[in-house]
N, C-alpha and C. Protein backbone atom coordinates (compact mmCIF):
# COMPACT_ATOMS: atom_id res chain seq x y z
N UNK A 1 11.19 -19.96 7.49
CA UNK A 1 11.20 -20.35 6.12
C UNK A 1 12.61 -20.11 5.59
N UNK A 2 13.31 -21.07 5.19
CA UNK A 2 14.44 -21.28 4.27
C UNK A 2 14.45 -21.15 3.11
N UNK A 3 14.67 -19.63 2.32
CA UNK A 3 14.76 -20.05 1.17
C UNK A 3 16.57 -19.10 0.28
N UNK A 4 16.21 -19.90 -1.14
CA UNK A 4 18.10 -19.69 -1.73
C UNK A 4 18.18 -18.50 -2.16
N UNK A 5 19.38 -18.21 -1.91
CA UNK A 5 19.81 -16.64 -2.42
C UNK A 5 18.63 -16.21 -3.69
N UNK A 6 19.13 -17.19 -4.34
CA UNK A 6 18.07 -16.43 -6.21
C UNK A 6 16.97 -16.18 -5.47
N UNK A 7 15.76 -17.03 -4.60
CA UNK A 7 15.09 -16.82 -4.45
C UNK A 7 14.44 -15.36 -3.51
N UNK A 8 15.39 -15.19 -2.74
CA UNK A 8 15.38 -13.81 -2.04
C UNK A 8 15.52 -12.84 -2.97
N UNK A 9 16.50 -12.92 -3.88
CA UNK A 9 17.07 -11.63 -4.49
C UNK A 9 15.87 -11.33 -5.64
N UNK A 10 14.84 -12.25 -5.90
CA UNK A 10 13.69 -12.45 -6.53
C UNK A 10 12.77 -11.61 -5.70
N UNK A 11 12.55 -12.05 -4.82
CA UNK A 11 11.57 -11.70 -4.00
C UNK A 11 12.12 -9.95 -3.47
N UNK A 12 13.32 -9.66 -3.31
CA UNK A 12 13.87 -8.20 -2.90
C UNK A 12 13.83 -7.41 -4.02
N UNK A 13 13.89 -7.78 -5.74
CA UNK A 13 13.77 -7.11 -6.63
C UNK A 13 11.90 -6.79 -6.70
N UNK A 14 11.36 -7.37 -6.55
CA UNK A 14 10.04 -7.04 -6.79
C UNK A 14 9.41 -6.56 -5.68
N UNK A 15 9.68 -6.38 -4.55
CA UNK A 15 9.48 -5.37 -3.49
C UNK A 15 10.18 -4.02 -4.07
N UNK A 16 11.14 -3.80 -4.42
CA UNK A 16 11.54 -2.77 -4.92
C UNK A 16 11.30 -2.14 -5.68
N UNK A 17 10.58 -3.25 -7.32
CA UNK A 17 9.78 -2.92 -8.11
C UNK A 17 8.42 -2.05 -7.42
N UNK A 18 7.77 -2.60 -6.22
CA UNK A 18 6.19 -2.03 -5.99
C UNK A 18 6.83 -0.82 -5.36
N UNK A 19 7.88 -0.63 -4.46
CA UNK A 19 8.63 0.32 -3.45
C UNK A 19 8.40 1.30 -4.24
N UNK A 20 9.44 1.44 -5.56
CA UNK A 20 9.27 2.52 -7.04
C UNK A 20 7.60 2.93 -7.21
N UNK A 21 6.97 1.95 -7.77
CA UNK A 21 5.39 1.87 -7.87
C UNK A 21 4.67 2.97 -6.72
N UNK A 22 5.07 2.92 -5.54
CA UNK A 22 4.51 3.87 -4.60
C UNK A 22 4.58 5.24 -4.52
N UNK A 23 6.19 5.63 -4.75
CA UNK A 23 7.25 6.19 -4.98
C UNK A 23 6.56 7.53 -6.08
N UNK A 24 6.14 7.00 -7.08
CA UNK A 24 5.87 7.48 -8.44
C UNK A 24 4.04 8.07 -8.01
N UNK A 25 3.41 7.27 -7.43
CA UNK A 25 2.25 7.24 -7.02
C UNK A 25 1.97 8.70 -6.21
N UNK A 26 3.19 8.34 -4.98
CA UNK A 26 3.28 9.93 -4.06
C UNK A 26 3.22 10.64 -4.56
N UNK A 27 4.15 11.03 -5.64
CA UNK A 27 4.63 11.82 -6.24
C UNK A 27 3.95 12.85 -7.55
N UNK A 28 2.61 11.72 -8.13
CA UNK A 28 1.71 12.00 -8.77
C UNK A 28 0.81 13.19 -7.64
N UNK A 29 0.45 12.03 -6.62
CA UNK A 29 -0.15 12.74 -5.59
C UNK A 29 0.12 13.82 -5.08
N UNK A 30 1.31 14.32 -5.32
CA UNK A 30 1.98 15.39 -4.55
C UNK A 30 1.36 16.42 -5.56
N UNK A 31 2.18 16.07 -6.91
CA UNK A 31 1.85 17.17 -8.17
C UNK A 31 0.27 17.83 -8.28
N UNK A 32 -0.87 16.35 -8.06
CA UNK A 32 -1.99 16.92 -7.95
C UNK A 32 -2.55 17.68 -7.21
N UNK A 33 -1.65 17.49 -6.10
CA UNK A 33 -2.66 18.40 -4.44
C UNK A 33 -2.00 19.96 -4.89
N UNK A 34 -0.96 20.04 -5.33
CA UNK A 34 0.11 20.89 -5.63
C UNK A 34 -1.18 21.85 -6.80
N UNK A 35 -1.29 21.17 -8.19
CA UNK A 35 -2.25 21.72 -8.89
C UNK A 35 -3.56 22.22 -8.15
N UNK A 36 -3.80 21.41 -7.33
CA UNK A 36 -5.53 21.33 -7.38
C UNK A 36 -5.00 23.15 -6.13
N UNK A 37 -4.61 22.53 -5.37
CA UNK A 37 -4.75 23.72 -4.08
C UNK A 37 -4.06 25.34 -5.25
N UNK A 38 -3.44 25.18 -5.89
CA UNK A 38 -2.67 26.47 -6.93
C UNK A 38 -4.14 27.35 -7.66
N UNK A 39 -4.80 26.25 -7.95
CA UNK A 39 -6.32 26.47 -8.77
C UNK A 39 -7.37 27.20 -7.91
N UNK A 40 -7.29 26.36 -6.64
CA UNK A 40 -8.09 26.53 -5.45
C UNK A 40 -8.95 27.77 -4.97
N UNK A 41 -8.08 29.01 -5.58
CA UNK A 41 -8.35 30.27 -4.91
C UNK A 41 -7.69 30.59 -3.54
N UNK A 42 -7.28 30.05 -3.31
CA UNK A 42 -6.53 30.16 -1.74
C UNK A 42 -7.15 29.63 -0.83
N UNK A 43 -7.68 28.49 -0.89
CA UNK A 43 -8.46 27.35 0.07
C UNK A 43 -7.83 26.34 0.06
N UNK A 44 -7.66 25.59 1.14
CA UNK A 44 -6.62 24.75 0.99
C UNK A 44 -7.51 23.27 1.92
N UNK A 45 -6.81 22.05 2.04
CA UNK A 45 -7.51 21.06 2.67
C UNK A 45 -5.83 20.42 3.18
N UNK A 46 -6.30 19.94 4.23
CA UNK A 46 -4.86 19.25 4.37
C UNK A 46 -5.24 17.59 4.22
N UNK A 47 -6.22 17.31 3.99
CA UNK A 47 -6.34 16.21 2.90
C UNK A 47 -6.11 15.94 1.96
N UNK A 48 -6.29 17.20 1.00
CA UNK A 48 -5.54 17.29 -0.19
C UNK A 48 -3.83 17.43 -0.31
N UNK A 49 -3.18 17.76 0.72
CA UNK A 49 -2.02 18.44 0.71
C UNK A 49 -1.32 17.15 1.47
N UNK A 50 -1.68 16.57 2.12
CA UNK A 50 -0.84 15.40 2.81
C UNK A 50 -1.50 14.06 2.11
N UNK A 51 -2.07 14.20 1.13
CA UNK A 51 -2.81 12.69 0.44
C UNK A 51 -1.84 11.94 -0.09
N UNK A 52 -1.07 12.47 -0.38
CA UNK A 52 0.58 11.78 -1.05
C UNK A 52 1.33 10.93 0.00
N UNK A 53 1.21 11.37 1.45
CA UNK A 53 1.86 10.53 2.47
C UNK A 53 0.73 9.16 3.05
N UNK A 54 0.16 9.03 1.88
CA UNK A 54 -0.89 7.61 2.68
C UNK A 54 -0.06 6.70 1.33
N UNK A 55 0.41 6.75 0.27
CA UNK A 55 0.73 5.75 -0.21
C UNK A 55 2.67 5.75 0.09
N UNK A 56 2.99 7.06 0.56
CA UNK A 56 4.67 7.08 0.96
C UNK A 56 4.70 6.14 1.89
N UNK A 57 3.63 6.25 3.12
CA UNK A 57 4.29 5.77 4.10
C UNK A 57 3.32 4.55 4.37
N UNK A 58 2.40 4.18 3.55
CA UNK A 58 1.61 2.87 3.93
C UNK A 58 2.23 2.02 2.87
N UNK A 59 2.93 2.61 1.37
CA UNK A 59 2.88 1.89 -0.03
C UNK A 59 4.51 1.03 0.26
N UNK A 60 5.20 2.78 -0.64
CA UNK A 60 6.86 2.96 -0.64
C UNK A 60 7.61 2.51 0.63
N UNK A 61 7.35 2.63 1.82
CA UNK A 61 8.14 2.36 2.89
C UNK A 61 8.28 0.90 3.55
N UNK A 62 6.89 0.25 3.68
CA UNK A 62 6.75 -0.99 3.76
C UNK A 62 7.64 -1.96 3.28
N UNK A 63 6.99 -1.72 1.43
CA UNK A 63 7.98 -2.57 0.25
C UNK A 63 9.26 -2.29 0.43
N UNK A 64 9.86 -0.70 0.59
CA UNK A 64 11.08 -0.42 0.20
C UNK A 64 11.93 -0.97 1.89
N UNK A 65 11.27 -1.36 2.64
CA UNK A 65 11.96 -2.08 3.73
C UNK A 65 11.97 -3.61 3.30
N UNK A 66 11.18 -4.38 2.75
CA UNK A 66 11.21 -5.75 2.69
C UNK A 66 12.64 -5.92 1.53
N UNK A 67 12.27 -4.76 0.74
CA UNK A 67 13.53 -5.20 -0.41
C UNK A 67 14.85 -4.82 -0.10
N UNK A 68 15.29 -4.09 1.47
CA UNK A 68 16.55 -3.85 1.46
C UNK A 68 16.65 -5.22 2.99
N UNK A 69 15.90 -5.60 3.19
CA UNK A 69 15.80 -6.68 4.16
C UNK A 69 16.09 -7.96 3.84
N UNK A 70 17.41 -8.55 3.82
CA UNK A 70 17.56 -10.07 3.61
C UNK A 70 17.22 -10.82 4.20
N UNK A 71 16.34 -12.00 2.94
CA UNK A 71 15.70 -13.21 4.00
C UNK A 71 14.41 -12.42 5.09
N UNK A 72 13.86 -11.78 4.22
CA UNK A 72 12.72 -11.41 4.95
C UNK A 72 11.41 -12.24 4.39
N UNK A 73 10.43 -11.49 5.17
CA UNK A 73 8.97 -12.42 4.93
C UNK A 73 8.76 -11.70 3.67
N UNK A 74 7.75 -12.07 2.83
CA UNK A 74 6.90 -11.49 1.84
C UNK A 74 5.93 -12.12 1.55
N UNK A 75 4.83 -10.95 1.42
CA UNK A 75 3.48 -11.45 1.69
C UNK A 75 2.51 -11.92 0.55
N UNK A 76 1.68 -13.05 0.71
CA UNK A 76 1.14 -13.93 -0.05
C UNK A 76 0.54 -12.49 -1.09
N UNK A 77 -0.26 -13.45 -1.95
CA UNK A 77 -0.95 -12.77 -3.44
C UNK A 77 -1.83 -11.88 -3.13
N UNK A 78 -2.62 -12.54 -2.01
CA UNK A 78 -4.01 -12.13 -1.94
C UNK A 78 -3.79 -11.33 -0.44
N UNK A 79 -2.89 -11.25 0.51
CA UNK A 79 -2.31 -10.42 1.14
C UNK A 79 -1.90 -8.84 0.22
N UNK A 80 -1.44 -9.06 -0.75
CA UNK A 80 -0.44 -7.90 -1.10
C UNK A 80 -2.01 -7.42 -1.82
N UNK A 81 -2.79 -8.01 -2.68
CA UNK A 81 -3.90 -7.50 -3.54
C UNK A 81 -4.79 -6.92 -2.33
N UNK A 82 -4.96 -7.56 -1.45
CA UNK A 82 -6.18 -6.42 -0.89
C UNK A 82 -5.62 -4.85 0.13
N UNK A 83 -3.55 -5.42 0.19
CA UNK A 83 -3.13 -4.26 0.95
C UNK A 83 -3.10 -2.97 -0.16
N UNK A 84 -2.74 -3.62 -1.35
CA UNK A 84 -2.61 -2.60 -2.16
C UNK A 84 -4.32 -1.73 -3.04
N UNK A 85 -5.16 -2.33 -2.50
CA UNK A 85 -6.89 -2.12 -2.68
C UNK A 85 -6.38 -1.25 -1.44
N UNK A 86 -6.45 -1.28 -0.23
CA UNK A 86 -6.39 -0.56 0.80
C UNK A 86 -6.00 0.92 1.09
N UNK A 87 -4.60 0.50 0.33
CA UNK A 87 -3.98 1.88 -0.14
C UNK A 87 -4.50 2.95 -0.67
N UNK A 88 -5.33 2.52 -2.44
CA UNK A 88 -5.61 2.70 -3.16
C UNK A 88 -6.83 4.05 -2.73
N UNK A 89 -7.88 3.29 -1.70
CA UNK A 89 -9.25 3.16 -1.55
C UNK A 89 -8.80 4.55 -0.12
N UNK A 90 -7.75 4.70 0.55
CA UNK A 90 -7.46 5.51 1.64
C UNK A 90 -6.67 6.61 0.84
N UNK A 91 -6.52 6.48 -0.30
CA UNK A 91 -5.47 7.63 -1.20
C UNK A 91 -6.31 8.68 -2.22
N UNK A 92 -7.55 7.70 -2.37
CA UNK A 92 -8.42 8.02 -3.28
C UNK A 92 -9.68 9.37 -2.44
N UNK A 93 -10.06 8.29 -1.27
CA UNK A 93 -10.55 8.70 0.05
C UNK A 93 -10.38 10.05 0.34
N UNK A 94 -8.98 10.60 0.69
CA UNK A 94 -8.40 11.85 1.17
C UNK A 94 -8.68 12.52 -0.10
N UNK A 95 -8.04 12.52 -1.40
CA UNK A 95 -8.00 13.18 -2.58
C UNK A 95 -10.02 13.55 -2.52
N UNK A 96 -10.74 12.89 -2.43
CA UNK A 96 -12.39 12.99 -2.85
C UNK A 96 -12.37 14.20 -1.45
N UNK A 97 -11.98 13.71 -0.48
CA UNK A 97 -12.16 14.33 0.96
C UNK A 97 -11.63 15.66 1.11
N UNK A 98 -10.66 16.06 0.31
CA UNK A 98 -9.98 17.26 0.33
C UNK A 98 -11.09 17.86 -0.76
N UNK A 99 -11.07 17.28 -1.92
CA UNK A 99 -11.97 18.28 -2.91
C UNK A 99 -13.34 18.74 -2.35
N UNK A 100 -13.85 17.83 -1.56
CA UNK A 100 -15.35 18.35 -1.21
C UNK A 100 -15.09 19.81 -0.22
N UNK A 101 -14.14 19.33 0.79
CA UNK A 101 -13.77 20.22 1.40
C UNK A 101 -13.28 21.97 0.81
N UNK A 102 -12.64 21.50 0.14
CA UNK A 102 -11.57 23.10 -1.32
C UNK A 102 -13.40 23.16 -1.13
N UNK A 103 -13.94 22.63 -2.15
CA UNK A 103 -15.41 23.22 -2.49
C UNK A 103 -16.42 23.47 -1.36
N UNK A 104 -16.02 23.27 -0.62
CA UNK A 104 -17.39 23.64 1.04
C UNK A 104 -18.36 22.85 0.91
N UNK A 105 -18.37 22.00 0.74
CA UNK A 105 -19.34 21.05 1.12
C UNK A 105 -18.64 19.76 1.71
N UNK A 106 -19.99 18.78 2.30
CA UNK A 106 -19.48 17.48 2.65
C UNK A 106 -20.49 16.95 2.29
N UNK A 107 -20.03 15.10 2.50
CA UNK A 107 -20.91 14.16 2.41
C UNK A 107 -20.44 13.18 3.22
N UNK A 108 -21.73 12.93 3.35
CA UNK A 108 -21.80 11.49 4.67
C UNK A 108 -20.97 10.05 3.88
N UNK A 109 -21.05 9.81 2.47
CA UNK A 109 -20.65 8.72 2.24
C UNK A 109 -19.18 8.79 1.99
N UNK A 110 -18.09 10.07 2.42
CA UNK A 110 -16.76 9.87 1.74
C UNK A 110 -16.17 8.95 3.20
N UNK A 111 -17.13 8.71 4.00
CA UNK A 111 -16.50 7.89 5.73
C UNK A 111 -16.42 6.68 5.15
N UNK A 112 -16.84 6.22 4.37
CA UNK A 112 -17.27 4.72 3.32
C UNK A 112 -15.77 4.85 3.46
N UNK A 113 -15.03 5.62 2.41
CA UNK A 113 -13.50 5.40 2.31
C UNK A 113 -12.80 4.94 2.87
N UNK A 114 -13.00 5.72 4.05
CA UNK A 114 -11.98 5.32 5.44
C UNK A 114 -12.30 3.45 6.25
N UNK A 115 -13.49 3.80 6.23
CA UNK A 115 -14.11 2.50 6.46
C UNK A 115 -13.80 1.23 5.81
N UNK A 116 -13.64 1.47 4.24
CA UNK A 116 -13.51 0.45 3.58
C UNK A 116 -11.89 0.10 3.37
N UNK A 117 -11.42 1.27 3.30
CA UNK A 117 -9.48 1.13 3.49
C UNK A 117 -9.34 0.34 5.16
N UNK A 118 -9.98 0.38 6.18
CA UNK A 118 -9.73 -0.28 7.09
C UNK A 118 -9.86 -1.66 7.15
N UNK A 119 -11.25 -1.81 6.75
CA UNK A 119 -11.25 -3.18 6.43
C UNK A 119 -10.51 -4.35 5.59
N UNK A 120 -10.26 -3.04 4.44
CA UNK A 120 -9.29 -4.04 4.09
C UNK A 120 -8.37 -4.33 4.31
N UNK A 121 -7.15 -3.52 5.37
CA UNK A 121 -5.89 -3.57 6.45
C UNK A 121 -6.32 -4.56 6.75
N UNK A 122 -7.48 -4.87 7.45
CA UNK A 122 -7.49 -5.95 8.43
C UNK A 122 -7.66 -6.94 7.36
N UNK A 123 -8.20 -7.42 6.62
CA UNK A 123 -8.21 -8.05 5.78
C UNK A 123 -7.36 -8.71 4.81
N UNK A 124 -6.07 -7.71 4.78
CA UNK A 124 -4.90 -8.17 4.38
C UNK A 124 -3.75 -8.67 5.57
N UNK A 125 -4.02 -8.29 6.45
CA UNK A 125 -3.19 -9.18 7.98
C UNK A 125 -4.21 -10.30 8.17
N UNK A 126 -5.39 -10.47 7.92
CA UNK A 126 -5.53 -11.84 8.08
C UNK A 126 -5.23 -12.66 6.88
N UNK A 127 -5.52 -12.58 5.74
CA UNK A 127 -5.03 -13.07 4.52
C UNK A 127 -3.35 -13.44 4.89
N UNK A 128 -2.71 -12.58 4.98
CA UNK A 128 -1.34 -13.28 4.79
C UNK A 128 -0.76 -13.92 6.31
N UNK A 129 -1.67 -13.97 7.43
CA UNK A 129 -1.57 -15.27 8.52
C UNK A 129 -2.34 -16.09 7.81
N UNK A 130 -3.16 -16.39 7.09
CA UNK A 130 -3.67 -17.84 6.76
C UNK A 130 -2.81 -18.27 5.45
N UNK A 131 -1.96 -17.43 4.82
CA UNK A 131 -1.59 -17.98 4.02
C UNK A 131 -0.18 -18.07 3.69
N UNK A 132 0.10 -17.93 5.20
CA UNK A 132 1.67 -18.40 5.45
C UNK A 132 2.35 -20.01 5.43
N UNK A 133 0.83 -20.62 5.84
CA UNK A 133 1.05 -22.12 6.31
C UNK A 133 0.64 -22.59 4.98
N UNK A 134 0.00 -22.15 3.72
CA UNK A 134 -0.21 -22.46 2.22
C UNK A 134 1.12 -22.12 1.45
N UNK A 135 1.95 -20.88 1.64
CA UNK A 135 3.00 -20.76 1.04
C UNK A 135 3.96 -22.05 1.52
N UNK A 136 3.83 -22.27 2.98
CA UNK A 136 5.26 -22.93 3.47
C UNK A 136 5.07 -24.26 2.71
N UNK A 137 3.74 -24.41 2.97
CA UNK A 137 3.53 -26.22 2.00
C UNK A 137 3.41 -26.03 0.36
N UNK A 138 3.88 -25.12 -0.04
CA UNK A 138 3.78 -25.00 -1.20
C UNK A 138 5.39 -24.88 -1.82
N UNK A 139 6.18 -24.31 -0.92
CA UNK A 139 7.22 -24.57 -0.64
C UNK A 139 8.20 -25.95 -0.80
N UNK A 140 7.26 -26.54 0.08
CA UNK A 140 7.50 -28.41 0.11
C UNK A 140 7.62 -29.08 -0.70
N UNK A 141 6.86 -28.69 -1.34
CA UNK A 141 6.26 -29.68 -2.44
C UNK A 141 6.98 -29.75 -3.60
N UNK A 142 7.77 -28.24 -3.60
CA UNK A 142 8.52 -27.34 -4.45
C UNK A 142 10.13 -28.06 -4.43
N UNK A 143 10.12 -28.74 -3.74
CA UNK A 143 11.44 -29.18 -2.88
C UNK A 143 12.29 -28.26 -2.01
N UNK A 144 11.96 -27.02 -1.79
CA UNK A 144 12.72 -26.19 -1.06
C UNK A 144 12.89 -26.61 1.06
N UNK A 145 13.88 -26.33 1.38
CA UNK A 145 13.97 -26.62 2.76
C UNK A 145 13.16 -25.78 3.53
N UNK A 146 11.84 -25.57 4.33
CA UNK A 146 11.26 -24.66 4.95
C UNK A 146 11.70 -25.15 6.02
N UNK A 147 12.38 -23.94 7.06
CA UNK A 147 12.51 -23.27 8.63
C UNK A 147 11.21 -22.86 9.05
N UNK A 148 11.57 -23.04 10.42
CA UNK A 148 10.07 -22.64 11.62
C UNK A 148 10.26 -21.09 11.09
């Protein structure tokens, strides 16, 4: 896919925009595991304590590579909406998973989490292979020059 400077530097600013978005997210995450385990009594979960590195390194690192990457791919609407559900749903997951844990108990349905953050991985790699060949003709139509 061929596309013009503006259009990259478009597409590299708003990867950078979500990159930040992640960034801020960790970082929330960090503060909370930080609170929650301080409160804790001296029980700790390393679910709670590493829950901040599922949106660093699945969120921030991803984006913050596409936006220092010229002329890279970037992924359709409904690609990025169910990766960022994914995130969300595996960040949320650990945070529920650590608290049950701090508190000594479990439950059978926090595996739902994990389960459902997977599916939607896969769900967002197939989304943005089917909707590579919709961007490129959308592209076309657009008048822009699309490359193999």
């Amino acid at each position: 896919m061929t596309l013009y400077t503006s259009d990259t530097n478009a597409v590299n600013k708003r990867a950078g925009k979500i990159a930040f978005t992640y960034l801020l997210v960790s970082l929330f995450c960090l503060v909370l595991g930080a609170i929650y385990e301080y409160f804790s009594h001296e029980v700790y979960s390393y679910f709670m304590i590493y829950a901040f590195a599922i949106p660093l390194v699945g969120g921030a690192l991803p984006f913050l590579a596409m936006a220092l990457k010229q002329n890279g791919r970037y992924p359709g609407a409904m690609s990025r909406t169910l990766y960022h559900a994914a995130i969300a749903t595996l960040t949320v997951g650990s945070i529920i998973s650590g608290a049950l844990e701090i508190y000594g108990t479990t439950n059978a349905l926090v595996m739902a989490y994990w389960v459902v953050g997977a599916v939607l991985i896969v769900g967002s790699v197939i989304a943005g292979k089917g909707s590579e060949e919709i961007d490129r003709n959308a592209l076309k139509q657009r008048g822009y020059r699309v490359g193999v």
